[in-house]
N, C-alpha and C. Protein backbone atom coordinates (compact mmCIF):
# COMPACT_ATOMS: atom_id res chain seq x y z
N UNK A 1 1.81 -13.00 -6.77
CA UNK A 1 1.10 -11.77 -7.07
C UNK A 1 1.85 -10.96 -8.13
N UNK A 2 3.18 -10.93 -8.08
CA UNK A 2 4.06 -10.18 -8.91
C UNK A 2 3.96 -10.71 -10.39
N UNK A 3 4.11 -11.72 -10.32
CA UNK A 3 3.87 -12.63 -11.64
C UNK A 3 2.71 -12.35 -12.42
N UNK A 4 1.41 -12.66 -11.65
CA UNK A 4 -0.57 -12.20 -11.80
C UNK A 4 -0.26 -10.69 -12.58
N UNK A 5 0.08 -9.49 -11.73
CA UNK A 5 0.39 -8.48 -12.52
C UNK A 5 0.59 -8.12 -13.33
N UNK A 6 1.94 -8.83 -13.77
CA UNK A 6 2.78 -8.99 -14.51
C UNK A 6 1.93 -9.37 -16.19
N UNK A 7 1.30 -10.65 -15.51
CA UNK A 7 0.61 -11.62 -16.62
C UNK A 7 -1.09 -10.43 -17.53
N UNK A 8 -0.98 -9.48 -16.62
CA UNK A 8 -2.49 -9.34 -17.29
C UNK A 8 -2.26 -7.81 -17.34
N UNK A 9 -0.76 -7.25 -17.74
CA UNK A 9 -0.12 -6.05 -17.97
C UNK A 9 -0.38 -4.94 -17.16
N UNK A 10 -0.50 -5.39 -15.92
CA UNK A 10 -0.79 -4.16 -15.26
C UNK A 10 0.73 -3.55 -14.45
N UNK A 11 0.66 -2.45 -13.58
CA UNK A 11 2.16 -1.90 -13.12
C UNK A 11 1.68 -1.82 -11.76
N UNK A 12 3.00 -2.52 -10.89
CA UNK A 12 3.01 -2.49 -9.42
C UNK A 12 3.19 -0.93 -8.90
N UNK A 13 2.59 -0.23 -8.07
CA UNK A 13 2.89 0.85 -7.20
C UNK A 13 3.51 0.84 -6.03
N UNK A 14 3.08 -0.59 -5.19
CA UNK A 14 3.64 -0.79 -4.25
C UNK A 14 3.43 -2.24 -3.79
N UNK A 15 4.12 -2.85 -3.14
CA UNK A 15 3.95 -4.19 -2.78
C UNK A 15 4.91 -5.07 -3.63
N UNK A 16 4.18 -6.27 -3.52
CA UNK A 16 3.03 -6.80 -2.74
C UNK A 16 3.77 -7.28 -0.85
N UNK A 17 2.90 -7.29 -0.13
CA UNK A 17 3.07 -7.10 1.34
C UNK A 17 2.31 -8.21 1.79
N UNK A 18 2.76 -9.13 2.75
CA UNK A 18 2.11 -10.30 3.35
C UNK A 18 1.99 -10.44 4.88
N UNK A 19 1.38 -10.99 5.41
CA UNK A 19 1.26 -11.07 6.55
C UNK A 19 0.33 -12.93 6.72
N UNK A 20 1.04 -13.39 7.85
CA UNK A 20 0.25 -14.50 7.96
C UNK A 20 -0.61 -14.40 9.38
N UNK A 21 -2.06 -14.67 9.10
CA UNK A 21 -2.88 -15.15 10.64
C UNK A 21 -2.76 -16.08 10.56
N UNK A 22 -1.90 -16.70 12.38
CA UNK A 22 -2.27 -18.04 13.00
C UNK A 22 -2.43 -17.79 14.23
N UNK A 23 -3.09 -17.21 14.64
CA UNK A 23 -3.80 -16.97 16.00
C UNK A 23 -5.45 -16.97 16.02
N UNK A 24 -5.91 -16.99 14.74
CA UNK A 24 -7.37 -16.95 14.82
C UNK A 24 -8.01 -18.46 14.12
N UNK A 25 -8.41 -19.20 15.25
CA UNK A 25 -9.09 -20.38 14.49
C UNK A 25 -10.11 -20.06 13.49
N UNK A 26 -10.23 -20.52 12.66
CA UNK A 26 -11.10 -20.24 11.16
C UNK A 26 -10.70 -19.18 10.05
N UNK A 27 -9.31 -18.38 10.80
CA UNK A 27 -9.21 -17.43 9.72
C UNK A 27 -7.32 -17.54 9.36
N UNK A 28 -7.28 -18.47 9.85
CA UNK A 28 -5.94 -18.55 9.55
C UNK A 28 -5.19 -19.16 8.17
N UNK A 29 -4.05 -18.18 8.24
CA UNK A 29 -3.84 -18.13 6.57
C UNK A 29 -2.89 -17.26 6.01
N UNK A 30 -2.15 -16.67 5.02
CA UNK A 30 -1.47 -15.72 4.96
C UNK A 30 -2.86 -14.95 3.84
N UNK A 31 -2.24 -13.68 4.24
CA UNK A 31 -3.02 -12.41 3.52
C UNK A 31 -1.92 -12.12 2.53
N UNK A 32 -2.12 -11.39 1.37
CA UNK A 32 -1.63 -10.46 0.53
C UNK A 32 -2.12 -9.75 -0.26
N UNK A 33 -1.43 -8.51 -0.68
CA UNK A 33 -2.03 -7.11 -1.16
C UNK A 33 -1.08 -6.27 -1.96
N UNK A 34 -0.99 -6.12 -3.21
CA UNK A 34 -0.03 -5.52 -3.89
C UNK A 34 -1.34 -3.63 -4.73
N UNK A 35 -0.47 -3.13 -4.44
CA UNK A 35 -1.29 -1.78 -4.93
C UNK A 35 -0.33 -1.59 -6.24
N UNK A 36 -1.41 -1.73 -7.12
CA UNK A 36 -1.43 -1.32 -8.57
C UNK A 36 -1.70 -0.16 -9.33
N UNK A 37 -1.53 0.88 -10.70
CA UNK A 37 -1.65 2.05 -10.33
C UNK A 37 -3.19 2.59 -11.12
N UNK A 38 -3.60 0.79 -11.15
CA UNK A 38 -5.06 1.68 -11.19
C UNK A 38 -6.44 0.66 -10.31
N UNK A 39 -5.48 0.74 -9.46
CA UNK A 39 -6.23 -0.24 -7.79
C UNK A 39 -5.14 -1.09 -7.23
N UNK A 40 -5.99 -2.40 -7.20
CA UNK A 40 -5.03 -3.21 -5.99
C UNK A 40 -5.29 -4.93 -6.22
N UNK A 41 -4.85 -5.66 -6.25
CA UNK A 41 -4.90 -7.34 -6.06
C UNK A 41 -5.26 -7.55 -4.53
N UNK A 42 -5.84 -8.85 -4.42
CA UNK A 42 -5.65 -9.10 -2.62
C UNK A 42 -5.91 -10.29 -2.99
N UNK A 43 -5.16 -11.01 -1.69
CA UNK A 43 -5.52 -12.45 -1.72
C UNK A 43 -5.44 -13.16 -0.21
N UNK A 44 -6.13 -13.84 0.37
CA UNK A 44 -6.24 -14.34 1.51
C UNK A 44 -6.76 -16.05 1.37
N UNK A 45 -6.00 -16.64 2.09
CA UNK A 45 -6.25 -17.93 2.27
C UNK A 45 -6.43 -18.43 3.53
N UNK A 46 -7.77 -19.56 3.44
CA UNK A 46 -7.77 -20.37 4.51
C UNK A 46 -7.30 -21.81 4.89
N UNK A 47 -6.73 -21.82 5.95
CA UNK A 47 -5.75 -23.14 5.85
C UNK A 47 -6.37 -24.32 6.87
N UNK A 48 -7.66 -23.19 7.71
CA UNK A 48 -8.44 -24.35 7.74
C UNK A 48 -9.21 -25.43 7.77
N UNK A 49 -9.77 -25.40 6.20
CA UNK A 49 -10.37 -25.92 5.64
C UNK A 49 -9.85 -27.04 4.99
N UNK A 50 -10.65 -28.13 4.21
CA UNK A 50 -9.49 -29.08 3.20
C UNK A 50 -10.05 -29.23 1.94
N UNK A 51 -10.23 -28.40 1.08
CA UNK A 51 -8.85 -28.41 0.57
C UNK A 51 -9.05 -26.63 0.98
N UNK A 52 -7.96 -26.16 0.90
CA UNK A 52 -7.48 -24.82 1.68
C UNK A 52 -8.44 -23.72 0.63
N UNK A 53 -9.18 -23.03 1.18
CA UNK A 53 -10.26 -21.96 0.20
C UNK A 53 -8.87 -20.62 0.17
N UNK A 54 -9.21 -20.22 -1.10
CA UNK A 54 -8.49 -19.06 -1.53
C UNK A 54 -9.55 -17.66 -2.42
N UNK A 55 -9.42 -17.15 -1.94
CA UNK A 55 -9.86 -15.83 -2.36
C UNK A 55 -8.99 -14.67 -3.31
N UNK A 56 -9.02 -14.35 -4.55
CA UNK A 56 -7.99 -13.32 -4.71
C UNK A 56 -9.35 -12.09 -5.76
N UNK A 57 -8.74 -10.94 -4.89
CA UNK A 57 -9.53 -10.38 -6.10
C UNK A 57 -8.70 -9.23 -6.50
N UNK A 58 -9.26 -8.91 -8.03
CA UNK A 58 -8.34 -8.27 -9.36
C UNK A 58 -8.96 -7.12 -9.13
N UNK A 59 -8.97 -6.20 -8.50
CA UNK A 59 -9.82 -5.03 -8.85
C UNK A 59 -9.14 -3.69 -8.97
N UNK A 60 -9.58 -3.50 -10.20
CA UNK A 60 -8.75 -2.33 -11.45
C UNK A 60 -9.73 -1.58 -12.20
N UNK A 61 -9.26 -0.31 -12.62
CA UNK A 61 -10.40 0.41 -13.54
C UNK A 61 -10.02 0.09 -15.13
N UNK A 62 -8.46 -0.49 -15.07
CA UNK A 62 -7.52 -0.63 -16.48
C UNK A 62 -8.68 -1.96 -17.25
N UNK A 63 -7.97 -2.25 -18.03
CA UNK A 63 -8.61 -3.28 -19.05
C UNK A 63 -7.59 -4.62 -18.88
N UNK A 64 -8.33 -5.78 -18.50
CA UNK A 64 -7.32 -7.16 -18.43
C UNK A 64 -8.25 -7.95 -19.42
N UNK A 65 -7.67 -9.11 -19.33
CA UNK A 65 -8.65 -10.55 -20.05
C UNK A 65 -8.81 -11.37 -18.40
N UNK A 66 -9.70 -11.17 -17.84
CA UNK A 66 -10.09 -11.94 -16.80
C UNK A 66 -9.52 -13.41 -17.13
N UNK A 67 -9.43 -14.14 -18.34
CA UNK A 67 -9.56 -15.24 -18.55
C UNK A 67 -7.47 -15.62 -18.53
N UNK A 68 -7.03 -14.08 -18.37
CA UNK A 68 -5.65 -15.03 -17.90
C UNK A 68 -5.43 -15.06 -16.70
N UNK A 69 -6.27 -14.48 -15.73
CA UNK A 69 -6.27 -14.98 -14.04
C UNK A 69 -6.99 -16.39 -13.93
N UNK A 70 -7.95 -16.46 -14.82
CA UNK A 70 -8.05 -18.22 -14.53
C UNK A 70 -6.73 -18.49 -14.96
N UNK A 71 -6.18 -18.81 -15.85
CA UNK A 71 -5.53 -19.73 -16.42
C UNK A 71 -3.84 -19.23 -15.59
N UNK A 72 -4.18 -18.28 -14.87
CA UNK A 72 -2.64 -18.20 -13.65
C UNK A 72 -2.79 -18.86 -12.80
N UNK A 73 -3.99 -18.81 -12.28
CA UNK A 73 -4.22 -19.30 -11.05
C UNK A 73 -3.84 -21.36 -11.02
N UNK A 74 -4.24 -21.71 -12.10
CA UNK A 74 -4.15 -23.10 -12.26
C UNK A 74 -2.68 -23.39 -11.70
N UNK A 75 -1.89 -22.67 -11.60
CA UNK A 75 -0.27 -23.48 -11.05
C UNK A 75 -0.88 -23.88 -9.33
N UNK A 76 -1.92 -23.30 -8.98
CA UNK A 76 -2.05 -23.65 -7.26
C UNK A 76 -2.94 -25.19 -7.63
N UNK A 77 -3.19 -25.89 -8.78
CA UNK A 77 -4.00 -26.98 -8.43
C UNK A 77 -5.33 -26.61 -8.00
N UNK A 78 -5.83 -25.75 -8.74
CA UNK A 78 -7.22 -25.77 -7.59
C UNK A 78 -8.27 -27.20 -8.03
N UNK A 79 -8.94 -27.37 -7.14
CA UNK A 79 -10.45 -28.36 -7.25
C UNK A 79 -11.35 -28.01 -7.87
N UNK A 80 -11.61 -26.93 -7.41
CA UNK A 80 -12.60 -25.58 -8.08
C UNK A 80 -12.58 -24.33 -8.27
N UNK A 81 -12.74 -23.49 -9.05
CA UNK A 81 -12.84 -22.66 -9.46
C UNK A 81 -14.14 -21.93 -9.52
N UNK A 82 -14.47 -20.58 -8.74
CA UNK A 82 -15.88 -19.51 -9.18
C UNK A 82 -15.10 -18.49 -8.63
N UNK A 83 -16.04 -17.63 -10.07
CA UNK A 83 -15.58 -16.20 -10.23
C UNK A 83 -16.66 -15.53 -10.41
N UNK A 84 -16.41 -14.08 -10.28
CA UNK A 84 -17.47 -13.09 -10.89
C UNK A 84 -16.76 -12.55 -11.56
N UNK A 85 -16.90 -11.88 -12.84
CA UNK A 85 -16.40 -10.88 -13.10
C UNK A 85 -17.48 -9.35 -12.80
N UNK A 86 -16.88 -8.45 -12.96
CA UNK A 86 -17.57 -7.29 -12.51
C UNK A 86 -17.62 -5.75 -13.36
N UNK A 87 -18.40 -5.11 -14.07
CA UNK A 87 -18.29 -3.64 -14.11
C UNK A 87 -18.08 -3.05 -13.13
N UNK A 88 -17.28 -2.11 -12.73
CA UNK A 88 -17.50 -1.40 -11.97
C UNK A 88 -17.99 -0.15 -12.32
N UNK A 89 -18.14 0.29 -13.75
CA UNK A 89 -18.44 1.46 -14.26
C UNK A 89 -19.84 1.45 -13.97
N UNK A 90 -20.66 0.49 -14.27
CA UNK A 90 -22.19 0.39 -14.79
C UNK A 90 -22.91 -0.07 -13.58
N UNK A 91 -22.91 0.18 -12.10
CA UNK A 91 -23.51 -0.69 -11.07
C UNK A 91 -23.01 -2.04 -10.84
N UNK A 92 -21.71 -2.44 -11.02
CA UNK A 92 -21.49 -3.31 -10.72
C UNK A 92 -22.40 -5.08 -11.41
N UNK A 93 -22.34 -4.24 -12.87
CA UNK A 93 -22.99 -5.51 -13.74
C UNK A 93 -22.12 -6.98 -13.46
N UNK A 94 -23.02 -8.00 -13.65
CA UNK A 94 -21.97 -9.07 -13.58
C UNK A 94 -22.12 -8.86 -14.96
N UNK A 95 -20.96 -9.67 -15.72
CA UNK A 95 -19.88 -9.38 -16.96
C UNK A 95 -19.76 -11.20 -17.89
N UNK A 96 -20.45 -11.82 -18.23
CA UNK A 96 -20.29 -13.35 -18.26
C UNK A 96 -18.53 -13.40 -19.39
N UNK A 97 -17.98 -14.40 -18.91
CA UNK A 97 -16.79 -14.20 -19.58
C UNK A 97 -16.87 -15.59 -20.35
């Protein structure tokens, strides 16, 4: 997460903070959440599934290139990849990147 930040110039406020669920069948996984100072990252994974589903979302009012969270994310190997990108200014337009 520190790195993700890092990569798409944004500034940590606090975090990032983890916690793992393994007490809940279907939701088990570690969580994480770093607060940024113009929102927050989160990311939660499921471990059990195969191949393991991951969720992270970027949500900021600042300005990034969405297109270097794809290209961070690739060190996990993913299979697949879907995204939205999002306005949040305008109703929540989807944004094609």
């Amino acid at each position: 997460m520190i790195e993700l930040v890092d990569k798409i110039g944004m500034k940590i406020l606090a975090g990032p903070i983890s916690a793992n669920i393994d007490y809940m069948p279907g939701n088990n996984g570690p969580t994480c959440v770093v607060i940024i100072e113009t929102s927050h990252f989160a990311c939660h994974v499921w471990n059990d599934v195969a191949p393991a589903l991951i969720q992270l979302d970027v949500y900021t009012c600042g300005p990034f290139d969405p297109n270097a969270v794809i290209e961070h994310i690739q060190v996990w190997d993913p299979v697949k990849v879907e995204y939205k990108y999002l306005d949040r200014e305008f109703g929540l337009t989807e944004i094609e990147i």
